[in-house]
N, C-alpha and C. Protein backbone atom coordinates (compact mmCIF):
# COMPACT_ATOMS: atom_id res chain seq x y z
N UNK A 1 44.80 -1.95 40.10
CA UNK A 1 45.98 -2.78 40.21
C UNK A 1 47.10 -1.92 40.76
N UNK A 2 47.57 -2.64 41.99
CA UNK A 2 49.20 -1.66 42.52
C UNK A 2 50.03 -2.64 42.29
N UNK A 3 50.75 -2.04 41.63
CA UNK A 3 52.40 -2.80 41.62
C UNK A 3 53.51 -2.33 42.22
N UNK A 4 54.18 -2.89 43.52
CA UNK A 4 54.66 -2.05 44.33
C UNK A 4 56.16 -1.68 43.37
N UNK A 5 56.71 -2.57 42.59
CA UNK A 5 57.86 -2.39 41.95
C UNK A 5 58.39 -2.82 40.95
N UNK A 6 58.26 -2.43 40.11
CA UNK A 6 57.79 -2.54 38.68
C UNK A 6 59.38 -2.94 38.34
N UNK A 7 59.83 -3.83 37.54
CA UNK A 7 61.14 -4.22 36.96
C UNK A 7 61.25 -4.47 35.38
N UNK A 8 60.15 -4.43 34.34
CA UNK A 8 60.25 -4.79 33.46
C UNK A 8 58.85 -5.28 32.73
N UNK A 9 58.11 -6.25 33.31
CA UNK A 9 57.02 -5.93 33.02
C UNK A 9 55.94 -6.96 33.93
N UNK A 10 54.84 -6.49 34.05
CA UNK A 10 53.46 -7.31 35.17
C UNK A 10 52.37 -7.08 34.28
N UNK A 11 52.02 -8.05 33.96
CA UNK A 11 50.57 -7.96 33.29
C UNK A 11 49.36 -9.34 34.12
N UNK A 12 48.53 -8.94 33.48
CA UNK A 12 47.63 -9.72 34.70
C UNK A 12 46.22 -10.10 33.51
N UNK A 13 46.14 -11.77 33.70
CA UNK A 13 45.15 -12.08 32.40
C UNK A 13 44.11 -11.87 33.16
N UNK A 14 42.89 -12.07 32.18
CA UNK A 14 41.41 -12.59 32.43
C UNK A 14 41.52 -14.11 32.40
N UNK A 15 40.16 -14.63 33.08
CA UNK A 15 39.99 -16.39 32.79
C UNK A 15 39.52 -16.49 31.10
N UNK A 16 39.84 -17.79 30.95
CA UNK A 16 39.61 -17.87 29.25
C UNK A 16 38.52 -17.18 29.27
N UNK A 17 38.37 -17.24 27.77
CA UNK A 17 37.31 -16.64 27.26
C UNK A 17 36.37 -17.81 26.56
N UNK A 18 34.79 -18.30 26.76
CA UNK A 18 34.30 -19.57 25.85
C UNK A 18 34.67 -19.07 24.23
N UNK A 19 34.57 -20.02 24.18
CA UNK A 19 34.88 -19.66 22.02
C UNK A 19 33.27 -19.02 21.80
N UNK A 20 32.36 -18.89 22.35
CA UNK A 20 30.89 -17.91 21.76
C UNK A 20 31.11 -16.46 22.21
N UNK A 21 32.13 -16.14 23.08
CA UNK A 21 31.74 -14.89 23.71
C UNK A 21 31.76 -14.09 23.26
N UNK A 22 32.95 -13.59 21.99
CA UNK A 22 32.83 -12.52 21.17
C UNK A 22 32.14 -13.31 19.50
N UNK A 23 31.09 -12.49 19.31
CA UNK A 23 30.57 -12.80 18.15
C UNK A 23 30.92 -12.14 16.87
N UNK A 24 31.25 -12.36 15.91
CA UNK A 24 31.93 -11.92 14.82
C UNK A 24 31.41 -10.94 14.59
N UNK A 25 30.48 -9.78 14.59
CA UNK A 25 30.31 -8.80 14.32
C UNK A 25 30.44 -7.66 15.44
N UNK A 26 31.31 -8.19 16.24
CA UNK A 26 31.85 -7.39 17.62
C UNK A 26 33.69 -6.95 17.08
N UNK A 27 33.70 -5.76 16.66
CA UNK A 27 34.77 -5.64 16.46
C UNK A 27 35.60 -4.68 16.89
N UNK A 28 35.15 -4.23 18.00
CA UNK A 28 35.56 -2.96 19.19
C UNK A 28 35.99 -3.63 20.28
N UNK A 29 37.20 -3.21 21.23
CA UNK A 29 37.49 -3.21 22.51
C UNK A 29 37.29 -2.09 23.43
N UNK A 30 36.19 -2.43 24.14
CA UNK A 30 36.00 -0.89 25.12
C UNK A 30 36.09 -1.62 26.01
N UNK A 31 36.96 -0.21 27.10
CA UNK A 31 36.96 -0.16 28.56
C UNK A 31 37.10 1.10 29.09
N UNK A 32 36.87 1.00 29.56
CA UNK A 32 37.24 2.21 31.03
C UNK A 32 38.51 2.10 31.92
N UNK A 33 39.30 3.10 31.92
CA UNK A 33 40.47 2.71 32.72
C UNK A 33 41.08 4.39 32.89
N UNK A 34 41.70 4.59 34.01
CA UNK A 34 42.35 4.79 34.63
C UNK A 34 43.68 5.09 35.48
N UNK A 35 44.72 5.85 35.56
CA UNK A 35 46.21 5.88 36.19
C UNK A 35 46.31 6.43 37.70
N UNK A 36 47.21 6.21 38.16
CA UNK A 36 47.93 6.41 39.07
C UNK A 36 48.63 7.31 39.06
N UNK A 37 48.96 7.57 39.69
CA UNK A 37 50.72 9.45 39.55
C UNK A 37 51.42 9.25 38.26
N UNK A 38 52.09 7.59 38.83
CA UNK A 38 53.51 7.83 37.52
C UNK A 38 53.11 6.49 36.43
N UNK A 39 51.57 6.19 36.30
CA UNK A 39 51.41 5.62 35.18
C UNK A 39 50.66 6.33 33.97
N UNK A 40 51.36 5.90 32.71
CA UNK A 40 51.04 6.63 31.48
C UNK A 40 50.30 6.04 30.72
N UNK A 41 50.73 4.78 30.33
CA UNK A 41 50.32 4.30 29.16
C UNK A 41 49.39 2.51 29.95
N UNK A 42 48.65 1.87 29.01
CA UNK A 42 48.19 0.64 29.20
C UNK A 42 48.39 -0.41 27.99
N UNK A 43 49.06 -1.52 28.62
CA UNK A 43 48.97 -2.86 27.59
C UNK A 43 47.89 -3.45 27.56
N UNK A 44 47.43 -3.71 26.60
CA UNK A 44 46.23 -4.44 26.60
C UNK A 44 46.63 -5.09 25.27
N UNK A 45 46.42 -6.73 25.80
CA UNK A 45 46.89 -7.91 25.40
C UNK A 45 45.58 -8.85 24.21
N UNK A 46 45.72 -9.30 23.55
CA UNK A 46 44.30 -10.37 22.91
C UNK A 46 45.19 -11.49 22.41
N UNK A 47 45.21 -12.56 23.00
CA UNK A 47 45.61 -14.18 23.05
C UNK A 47 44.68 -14.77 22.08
N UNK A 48 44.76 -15.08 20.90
CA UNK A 48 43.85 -15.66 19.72
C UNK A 48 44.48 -17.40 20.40
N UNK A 49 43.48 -17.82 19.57
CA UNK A 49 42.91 -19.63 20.12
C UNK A 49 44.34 -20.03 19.10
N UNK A 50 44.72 -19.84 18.45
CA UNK A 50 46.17 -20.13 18.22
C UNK A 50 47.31 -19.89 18.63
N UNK A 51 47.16 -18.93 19.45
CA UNK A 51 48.03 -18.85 20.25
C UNK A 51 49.01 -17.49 19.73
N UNK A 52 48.61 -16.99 18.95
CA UNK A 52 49.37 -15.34 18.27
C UNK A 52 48.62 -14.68 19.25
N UNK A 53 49.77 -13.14 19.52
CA UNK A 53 49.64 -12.82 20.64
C UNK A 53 49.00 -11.00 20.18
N UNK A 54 48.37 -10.25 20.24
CA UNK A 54 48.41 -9.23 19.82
C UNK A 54 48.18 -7.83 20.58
N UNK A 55 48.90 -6.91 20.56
CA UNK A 55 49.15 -5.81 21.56
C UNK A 55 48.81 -4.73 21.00
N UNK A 56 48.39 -3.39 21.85
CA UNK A 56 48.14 -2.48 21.83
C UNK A 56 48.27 -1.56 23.15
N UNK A 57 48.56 -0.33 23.22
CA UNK A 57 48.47 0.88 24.20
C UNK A 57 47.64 1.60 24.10
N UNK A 58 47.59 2.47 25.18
CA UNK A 58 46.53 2.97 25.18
C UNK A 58 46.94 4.29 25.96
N UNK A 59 46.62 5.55 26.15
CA UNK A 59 47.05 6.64 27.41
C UNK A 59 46.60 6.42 28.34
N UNK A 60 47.12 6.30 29.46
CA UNK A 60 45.92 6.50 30.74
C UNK A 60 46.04 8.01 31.14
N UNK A 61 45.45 8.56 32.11
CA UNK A 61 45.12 9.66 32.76
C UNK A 61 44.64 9.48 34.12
N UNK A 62 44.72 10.61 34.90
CA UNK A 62 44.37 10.46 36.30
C UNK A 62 42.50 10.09 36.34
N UNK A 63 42.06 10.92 35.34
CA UNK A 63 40.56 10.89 35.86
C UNK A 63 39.96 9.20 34.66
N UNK A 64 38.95 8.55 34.81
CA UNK A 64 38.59 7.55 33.83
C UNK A 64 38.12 8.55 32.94
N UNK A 65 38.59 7.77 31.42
CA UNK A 65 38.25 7.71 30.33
C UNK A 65 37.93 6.55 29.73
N UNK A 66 37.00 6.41 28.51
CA UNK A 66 36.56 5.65 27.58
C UNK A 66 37.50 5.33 26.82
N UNK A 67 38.10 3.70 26.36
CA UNK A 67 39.12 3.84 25.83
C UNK A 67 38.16 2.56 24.26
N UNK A 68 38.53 3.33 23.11
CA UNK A 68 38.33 1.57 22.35
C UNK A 68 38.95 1.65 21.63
N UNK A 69 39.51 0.58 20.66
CA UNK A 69 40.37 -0.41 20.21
C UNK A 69 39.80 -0.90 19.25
N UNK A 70 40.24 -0.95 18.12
CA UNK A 70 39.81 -1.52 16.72
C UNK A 70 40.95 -2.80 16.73
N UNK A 71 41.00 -3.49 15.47
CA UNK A 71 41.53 -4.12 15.52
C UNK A 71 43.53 -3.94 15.10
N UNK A 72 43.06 -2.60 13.85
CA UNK A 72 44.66 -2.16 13.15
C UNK A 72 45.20 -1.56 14.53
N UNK A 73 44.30 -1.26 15.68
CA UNK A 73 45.16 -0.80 16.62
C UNK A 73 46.93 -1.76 17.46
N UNK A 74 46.09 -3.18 16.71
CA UNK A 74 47.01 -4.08 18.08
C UNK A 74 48.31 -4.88 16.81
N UNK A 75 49.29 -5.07 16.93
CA UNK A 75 50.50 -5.47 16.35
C UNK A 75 50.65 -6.67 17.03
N UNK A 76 50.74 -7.23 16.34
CA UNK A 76 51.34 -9.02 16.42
C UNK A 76 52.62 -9.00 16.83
N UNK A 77 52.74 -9.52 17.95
CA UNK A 77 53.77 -9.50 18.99
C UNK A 77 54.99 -10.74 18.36
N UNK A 78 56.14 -10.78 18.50
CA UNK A 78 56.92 -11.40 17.57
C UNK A 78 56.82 -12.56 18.54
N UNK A 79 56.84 -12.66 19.66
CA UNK A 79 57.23 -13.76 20.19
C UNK A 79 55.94 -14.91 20.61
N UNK A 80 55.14 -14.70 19.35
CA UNK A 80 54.18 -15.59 19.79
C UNK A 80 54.47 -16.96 19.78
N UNK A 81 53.95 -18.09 19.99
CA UNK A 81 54.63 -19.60 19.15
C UNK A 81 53.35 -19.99 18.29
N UNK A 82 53.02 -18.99 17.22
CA UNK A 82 52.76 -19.55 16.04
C UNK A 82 53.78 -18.90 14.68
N UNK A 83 54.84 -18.47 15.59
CA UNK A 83 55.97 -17.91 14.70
C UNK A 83 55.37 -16.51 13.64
N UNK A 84 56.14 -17.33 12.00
CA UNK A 84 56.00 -16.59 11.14
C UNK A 84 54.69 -17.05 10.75
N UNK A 85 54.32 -18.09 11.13
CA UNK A 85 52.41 -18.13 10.37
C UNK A 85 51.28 -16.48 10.11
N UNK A 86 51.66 -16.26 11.18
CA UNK A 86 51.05 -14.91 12.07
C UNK A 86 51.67 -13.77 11.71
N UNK A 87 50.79 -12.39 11.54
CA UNK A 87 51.78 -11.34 11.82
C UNK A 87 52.11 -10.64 10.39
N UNK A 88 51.16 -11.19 9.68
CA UNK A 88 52.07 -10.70 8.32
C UNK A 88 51.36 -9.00 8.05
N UNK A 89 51.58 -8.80 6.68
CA UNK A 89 51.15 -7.30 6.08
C UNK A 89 49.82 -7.25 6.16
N UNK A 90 48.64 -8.44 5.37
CA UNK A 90 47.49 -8.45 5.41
C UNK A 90 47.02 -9.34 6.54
N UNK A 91 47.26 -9.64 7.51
CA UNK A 91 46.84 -10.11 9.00
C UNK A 91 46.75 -9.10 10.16
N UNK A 92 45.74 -9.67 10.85
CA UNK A 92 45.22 -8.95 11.89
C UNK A 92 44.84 -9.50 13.28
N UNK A 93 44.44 -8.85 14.20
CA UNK A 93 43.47 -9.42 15.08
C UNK A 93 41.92 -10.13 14.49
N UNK A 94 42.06 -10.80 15.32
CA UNK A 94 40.56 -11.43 14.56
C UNK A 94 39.94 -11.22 16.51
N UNK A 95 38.97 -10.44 16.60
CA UNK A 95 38.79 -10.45 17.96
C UNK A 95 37.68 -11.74 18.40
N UNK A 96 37.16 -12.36 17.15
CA UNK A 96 36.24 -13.57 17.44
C UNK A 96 37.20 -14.93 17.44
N UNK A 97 38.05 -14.69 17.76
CA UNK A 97 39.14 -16.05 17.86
C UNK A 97 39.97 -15.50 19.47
N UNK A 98 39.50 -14.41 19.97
CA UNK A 98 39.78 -14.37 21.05
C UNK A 98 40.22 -14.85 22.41
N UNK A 99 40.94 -15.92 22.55
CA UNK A 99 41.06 -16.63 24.08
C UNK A 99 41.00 -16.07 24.99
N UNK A 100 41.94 -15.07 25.33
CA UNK A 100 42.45 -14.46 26.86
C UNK A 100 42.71 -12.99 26.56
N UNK A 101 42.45 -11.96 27.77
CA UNK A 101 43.08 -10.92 27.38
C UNK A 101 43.66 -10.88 28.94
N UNK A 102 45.25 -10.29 28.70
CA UNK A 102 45.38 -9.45 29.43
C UNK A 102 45.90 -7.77 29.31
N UNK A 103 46.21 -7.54 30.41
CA UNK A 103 46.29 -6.20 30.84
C UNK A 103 47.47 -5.55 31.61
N UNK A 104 48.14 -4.76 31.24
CA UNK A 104 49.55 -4.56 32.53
C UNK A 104 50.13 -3.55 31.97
N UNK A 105 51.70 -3.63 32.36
CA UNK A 105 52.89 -2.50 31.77
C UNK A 105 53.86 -3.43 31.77
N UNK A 106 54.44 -2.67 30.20
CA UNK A 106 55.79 -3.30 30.15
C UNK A 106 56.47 -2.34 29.11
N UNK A 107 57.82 -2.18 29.86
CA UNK A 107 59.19 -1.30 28.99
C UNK A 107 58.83 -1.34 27.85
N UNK A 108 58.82 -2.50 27.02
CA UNK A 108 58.65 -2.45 25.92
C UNK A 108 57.40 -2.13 25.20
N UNK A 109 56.48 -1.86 25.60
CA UNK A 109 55.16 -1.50 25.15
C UNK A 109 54.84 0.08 25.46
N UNK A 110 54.86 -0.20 26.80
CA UNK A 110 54.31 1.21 27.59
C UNK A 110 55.38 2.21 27.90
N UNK A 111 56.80 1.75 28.02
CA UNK A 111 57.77 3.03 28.23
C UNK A 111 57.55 3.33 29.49
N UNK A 112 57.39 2.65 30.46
CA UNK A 112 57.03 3.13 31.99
C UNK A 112 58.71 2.77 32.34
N UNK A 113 58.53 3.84 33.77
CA UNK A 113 60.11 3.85 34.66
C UNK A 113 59.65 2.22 35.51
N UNK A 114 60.53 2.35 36.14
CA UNK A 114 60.55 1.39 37.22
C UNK A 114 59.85 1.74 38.42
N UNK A 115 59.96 0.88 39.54
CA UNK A 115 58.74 1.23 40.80
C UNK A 115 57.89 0.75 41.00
N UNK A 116 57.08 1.86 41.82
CA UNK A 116 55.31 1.70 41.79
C UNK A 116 54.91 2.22 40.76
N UNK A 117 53.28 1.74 40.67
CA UNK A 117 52.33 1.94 39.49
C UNK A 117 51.04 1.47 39.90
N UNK A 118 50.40 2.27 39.22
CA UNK A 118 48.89 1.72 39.22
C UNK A 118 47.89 2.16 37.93
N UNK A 119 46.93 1.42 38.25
CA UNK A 119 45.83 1.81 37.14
C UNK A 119 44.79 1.37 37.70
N UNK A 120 43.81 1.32 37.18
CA UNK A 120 42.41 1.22 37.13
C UNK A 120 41.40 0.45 35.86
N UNK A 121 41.00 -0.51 35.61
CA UNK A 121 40.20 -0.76 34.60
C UNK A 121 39.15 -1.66 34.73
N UNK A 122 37.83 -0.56 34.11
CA UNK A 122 36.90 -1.39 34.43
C UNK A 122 35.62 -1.80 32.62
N UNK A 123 34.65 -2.83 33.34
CA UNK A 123 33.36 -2.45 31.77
C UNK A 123 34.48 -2.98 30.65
N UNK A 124 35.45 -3.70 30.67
CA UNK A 124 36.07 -4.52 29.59
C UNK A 124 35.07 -5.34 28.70
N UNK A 125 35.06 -5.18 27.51
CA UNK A 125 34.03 -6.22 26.66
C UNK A 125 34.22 -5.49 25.07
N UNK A 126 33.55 -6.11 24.38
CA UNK A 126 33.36 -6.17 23.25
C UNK A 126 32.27 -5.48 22.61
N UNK A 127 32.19 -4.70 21.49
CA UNK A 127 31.54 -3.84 20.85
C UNK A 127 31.04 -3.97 19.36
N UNK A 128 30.20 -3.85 18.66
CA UNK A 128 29.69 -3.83 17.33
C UNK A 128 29.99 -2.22 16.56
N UNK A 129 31.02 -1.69 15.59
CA UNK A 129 30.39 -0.56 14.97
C UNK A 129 30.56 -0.70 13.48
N UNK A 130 29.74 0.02 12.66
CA UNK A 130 30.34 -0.42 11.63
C UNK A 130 30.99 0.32 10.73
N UNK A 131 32.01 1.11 12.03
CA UNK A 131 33.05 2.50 11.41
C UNK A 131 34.29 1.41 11.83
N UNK A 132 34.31 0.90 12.70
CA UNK A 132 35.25 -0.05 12.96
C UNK A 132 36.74 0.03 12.18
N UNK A 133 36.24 -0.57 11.29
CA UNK A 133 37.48 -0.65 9.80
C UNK A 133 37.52 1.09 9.05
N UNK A 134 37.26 1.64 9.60
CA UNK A 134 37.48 2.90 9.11
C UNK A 134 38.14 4.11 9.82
N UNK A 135 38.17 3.37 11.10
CA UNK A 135 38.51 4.36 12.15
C UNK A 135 40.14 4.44 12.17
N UNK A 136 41.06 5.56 11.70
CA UNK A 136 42.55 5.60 12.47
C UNK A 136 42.92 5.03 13.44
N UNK A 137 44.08 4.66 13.11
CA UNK A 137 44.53 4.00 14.07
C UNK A 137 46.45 4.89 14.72
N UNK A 138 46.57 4.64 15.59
CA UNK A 138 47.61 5.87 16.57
C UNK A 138 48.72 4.97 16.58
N UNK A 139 48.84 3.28 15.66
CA UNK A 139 49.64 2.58 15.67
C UNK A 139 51.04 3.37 14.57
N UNK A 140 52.03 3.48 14.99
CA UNK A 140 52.93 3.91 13.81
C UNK A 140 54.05 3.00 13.63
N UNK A 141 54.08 3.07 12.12
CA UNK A 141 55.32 2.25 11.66
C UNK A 141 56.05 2.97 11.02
N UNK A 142 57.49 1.97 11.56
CA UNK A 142 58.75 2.65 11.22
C UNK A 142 59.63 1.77 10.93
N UNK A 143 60.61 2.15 9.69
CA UNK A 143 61.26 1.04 9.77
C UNK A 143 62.37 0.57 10.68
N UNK A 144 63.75 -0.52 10.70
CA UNK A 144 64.46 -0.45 11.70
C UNK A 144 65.59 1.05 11.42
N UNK A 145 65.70 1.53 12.54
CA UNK A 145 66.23 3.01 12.50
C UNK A 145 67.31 2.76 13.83
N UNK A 146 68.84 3.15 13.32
CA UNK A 146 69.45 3.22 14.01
C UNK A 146 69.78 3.46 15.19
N UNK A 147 68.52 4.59 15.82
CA UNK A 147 68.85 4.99 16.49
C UNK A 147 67.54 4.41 17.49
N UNK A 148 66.99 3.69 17.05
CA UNK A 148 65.63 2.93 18.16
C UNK A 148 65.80 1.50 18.13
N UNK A 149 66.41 0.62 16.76
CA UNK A 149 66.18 -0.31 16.48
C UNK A 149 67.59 -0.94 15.45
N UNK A 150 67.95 -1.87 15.98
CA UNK A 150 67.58 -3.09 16.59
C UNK A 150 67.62 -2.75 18.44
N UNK A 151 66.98 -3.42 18.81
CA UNK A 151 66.98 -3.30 20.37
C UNK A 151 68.16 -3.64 21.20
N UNK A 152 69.47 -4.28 20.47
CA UNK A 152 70.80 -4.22 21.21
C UNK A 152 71.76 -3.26 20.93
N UNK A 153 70.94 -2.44 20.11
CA UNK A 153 71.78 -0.84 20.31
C UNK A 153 71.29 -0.32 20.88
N UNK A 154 70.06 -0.29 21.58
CA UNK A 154 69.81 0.55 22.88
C UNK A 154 70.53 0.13 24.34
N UNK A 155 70.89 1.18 24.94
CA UNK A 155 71.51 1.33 26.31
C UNK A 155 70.38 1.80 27.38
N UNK A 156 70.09 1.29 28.35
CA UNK A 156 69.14 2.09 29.54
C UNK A 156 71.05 3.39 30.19
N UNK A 157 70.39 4.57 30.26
CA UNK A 157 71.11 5.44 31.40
C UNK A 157 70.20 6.22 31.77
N UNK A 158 71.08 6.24 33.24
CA UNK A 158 70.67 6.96 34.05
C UNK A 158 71.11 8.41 34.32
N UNK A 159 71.83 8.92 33.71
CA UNK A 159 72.22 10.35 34.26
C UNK A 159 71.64 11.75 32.75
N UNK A 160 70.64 10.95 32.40
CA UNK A 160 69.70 11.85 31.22
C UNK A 160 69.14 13.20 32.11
N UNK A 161 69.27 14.08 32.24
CA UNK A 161 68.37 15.22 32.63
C UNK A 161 67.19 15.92 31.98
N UNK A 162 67.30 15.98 30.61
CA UNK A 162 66.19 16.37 30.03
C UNK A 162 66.48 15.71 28.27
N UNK A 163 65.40 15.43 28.05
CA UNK A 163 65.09 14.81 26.52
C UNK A 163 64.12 15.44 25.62
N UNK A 164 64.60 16.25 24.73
CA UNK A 164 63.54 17.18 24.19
C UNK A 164 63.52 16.86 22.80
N UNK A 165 62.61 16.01 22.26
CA UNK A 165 62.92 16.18 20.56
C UNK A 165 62.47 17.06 20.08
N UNK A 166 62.33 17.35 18.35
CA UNK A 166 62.44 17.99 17.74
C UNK A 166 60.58 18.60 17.33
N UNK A 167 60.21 19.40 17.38
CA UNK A 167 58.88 19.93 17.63
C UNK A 167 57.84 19.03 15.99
N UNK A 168 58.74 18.66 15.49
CA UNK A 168 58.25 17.87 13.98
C UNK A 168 58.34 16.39 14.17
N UNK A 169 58.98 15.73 15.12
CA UNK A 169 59.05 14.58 15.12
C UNK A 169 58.16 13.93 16.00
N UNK A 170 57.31 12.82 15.13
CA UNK A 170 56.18 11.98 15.40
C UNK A 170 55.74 10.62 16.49
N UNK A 171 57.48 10.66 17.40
CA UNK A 171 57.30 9.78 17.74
C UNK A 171 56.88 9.46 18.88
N UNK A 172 57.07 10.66 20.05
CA UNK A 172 57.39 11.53 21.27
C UNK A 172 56.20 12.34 20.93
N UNK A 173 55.50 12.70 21.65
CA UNK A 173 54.59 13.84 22.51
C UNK A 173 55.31 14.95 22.64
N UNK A 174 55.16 16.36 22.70
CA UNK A 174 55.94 17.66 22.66
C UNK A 174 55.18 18.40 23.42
N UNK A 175 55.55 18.61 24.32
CA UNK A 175 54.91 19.82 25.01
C UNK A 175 54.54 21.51 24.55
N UNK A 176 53.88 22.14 24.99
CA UNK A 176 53.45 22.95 24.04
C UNK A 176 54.23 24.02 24.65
């Protein structure tokens, strides 16, 4: 996928999915995927038959890697329209209620600049393990924090030169 100019966010579905295709004891998302120069991260989307929306990232890299996806990986996106039904403490993806997935970048997920972009993804489907529910998940929660959240105290600028946090803090990647 090239996106010549990225403004906010492009994601790109699959055709439905039949209601047999993922079978309830499929509880992995594998793919293969892929970046471009200045892409980092991947959205990857799961549209449940109700219509709750659920997200997850992923790293990309220049060369393909194996990427999979449990279910604690993906967060219930607020703006689904099954509201507050969805989304709670003990709720999840259910990947056998699966409709649609898509795939893309967006500010709010992936932290990508503006521009071009690309990726690569291929071998999308569904998996059986039965570490599944046992496996970590790279999802982190936090509560609302002044300085990330609510989202109308953030400002986009442009004249940042370098951003270095603190070699202990979890939220940011640190170079070595």
């Amino acid at each position: 996928v090239t996106i010549q100019d990225l403004t906010g966010w492009e994601t790109f579905a699959a055709p439905p999915l039949p209601e047999s295709t993922v079978a309830p004891a499929q509880n992995v998302l594998c793919f293969w995927a892929k970046s471009g120069e200045r892409t980092r991260r991947l959205a990857i989307e799961c549209i449940e038959r109700d219509g709750s929306r659920w997200i997850a990232t992923v790293p990309l890299q220049r060369e393909w890697t194996h990427q999979t996806l449990v279910a604690a990986d993906f967060a219930y996106w607020h703006d689904s329209p099954t509201g507050n039904r969805r989304g709670g403490p003990d709720d999840r993806l259910q990947f056998a209620a699966t409709a649609r997935i898509t795939v893309g970048l967006a500010f709010t997920h992936t932290g990508t600049e503006e521009g071009r972009h690309e990726f690569w993804i291929d071998q999308l489907g569904f998996a059986a393990s039965p570490l599944a529910d046992l496996i970590g998940t790279n999802r982190v929660e936090f509560p609302p924090t002044e300085l990330l959240w609510p989202s109308y105290k953030c400002y986009r600028t442009t004249d940042v030169r370098r951003v270095r946090p603190h070699g202990m803090q979890a939220l940011i990647e640190t170079p070595d």
